[in-house]
Protein backbone atom coordinates (compact mmCIF):
# COMPACT_ATOMS: atom_id res chain seq x y z
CA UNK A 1 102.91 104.45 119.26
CA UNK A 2 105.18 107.36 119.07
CA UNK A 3 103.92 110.71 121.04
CA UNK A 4 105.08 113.75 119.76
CA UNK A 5 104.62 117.16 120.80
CA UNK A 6 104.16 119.96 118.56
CA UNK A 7 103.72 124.43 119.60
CA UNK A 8 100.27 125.11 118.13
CA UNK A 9 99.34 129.21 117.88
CA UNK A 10 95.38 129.05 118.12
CA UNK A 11 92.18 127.02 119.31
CA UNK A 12 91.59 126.71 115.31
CA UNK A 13 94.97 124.91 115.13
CA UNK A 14 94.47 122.60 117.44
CA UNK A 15 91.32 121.49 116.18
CA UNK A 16 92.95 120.61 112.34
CA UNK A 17 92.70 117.20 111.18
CA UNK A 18 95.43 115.78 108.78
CA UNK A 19 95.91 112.54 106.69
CA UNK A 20 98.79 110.38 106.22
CA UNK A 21 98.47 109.36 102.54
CA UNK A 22 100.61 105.93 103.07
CA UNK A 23 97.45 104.62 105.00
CA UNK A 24 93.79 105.86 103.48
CA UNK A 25 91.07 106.54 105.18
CA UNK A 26 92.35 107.40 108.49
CA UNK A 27 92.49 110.94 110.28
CA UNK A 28 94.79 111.81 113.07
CA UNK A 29 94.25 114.44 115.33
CA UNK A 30 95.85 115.91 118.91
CA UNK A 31 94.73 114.42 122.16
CA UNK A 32 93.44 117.88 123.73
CA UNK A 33 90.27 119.21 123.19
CA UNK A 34 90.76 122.33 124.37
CA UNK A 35 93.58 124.78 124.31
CA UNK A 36 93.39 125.02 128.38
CA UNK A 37 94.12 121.49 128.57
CA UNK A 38 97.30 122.44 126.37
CA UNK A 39 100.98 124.14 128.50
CA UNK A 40 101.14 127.14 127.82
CA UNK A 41 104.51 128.49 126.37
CA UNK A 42 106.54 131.84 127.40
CA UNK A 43 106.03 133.19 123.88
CA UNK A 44 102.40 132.76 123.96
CA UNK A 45 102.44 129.89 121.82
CA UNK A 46 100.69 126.63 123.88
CA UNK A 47 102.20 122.87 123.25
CA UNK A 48 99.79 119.90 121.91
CA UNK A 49 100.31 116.16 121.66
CA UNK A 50 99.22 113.64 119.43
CA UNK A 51 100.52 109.73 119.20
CA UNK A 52 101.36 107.84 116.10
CA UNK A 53 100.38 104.66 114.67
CA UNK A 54 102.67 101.86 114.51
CA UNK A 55 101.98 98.83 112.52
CA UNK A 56 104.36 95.87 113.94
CA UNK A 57 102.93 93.42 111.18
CA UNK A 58 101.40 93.64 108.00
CA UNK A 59 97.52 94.53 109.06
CA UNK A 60 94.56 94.05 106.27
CA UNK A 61 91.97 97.11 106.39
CA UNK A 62 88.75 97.24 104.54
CA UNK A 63 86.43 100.66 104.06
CA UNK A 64 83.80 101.46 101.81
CA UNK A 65 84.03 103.18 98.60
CA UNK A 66 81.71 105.75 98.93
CA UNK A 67 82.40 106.94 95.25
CA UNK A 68 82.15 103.85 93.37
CA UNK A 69 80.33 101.64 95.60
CA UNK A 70 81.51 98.07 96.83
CA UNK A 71 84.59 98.36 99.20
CA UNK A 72 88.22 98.83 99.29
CA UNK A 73 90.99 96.62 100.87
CA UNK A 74 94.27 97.15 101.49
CA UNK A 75 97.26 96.09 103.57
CA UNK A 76 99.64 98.31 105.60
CA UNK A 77 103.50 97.10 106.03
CA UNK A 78 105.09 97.55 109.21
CA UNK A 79 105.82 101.43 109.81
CA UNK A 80 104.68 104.33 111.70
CA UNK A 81 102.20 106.24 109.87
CA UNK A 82 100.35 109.59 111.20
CA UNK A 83 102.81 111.88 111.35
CA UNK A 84 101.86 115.57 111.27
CA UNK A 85 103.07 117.15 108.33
């Protein structure tokens, strides 16, 4: 895992989810929970973490398909995947 740190601007910011759309049905998110336990930056702005997901070897996932029933496999190559857009 990769940590990156990234200036957020509001509470509402640091609560967004994204997606990495190389690896489905996953949702990545920063570590804090709260913007006091983010640093706070001179220009007001406060700074927010967040770790990516590295795949060393080819990993099999399964989830269901909640649309069409039955379930979903797939198998994610070695890479780092959750990146924030």
């Amino acid at each position: 895992m990769a940590k990156y740190i990234v200036n957020i601007s509001s509470t509402e910011e640091l609560k967004e989810n994204w997606v990495d759309s190389s690896c489905p049905n996953f949702g990545f998110c920063f570590e804090q929970e709260s913007i006091d336990d983010c640093v706070l930056n001179e220009d007001g702005t406060w700074q927010a973490s967040y770790e990516s997901m590295e795949i060393t070897k080819p990993r099999v996932f399964s989830y269901l398909d909640m649309v069409n029933g039955g379930s979903i496999t797939y198998t994610l190559e070695p890479g780092e995947y959750g990146i924030k857009p």
